[in-house]
Protein backbone atom coordinates (compact mmCIF):
# COMPACT_ATOMS: atom_id res chain seq x y z
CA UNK A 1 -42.15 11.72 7.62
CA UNK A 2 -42.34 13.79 10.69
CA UNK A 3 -43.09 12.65 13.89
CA UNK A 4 -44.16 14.43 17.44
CA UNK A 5 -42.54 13.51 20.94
CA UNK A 6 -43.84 15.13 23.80
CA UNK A 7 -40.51 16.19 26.23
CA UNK A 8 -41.05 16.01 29.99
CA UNK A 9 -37.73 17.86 32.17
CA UNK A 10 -37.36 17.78 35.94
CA UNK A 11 -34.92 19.06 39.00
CA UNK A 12 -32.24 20.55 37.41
CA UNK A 13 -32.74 19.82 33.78
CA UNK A 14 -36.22 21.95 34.11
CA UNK A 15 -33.93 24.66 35.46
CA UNK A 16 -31.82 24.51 32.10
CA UNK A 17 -34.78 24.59 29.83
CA UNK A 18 -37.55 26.80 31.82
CA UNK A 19 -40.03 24.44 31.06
CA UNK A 20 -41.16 21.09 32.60
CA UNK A 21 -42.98 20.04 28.94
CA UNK A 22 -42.58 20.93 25.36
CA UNK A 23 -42.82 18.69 21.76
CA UNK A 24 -39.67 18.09 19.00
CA UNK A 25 -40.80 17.12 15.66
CA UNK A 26 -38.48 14.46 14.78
CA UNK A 27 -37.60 12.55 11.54
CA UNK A 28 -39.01 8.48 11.24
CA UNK A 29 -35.24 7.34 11.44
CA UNK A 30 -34.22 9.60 14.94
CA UNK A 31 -33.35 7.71 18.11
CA UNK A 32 -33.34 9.16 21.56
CA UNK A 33 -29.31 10.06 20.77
CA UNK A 34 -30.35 11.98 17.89
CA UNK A 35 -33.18 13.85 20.45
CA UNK A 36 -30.87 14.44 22.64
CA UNK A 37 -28.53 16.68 20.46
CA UNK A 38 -31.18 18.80 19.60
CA UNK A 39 -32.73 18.96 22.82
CA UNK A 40 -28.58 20.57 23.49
CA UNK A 41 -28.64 22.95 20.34
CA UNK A 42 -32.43 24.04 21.39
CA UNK A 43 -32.14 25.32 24.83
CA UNK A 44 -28.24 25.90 24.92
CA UNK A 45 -25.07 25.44 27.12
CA UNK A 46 -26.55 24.91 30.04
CA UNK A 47 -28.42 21.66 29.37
CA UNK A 48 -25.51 20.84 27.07
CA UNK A 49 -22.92 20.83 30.23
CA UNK A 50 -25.77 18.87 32.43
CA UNK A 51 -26.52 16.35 29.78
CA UNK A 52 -22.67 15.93 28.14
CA UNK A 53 -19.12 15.77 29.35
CA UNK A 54 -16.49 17.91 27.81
CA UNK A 55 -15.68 15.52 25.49
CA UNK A 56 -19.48 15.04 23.60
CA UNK A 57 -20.13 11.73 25.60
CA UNK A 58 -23.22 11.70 27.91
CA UNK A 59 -23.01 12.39 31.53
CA UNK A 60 -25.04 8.81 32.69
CA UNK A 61 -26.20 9.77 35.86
CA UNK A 62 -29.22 11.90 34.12
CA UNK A 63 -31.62 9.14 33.66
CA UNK A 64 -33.74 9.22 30.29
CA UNK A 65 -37.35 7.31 30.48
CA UNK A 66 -39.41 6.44 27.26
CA UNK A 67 -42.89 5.88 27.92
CA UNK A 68 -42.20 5.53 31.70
CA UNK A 69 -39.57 2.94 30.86
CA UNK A 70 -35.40 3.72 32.00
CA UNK A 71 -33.86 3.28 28.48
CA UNK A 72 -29.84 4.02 28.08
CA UNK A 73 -28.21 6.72 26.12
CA UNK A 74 -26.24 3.70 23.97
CA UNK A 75 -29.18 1.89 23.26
CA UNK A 76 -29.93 3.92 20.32
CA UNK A 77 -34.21 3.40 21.65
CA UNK A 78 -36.30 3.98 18.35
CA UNK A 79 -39.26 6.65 19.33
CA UNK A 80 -42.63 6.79 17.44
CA UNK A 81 -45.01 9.26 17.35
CA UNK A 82 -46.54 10.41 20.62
CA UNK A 83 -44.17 8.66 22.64
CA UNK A 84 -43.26 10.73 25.71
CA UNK A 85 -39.24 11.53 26.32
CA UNK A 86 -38.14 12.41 30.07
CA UNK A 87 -34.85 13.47 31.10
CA UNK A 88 -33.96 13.03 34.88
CA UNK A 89 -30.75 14.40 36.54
CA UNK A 90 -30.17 13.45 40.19
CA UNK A 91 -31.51 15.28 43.33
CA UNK A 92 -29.69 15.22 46.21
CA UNK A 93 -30.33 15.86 49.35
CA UNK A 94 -30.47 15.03 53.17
């Protein structure tokens, strides 16, 4: 069965996709890893290189919420319908 996650993006991760919200339809089994990937293969190389090092593993510093809540990439976080994804990358400034 198919389920709906709402995607949130900001600062540079926005500038990757050209949106700040969209939805994935997901499968009941699919963990934010799994999200991830096809967040990669659906808006291309650019998110890919902010998201993952060369090598396929992810690039840690992006912080991923669930619900409001900091969850790691190796955690392998269930999500269930209507649960909101959002994918941080740092900002820097001064």
């Amino acid at each position: 069965m198919k389920k709906e996650i709402k995607l949130r993006f900001t600062a540079q991760i926005k500038t990757h996709t050209g949106v700040d919200v969209d939805t994935i339809s997901i499968d009941d089994d699919e963990h934010v890893q799994v999200v991830l990937q096809k967040i990669s293969k659906r808006y291309g190389p650019g998110i890919t290189s902010t998201l993952f090092n060369a090598d396929g593993s992810y690039r840690n510093f992006n912080l991923i919420a669930v619900n409001q809540i900091q969850v790691n990439y190796d955690d392998n976080t269930p999500l269930n319908q209507g649960d909101e994804l959002m994918l941080m990358s740092p900002i820097a400034g001064g």
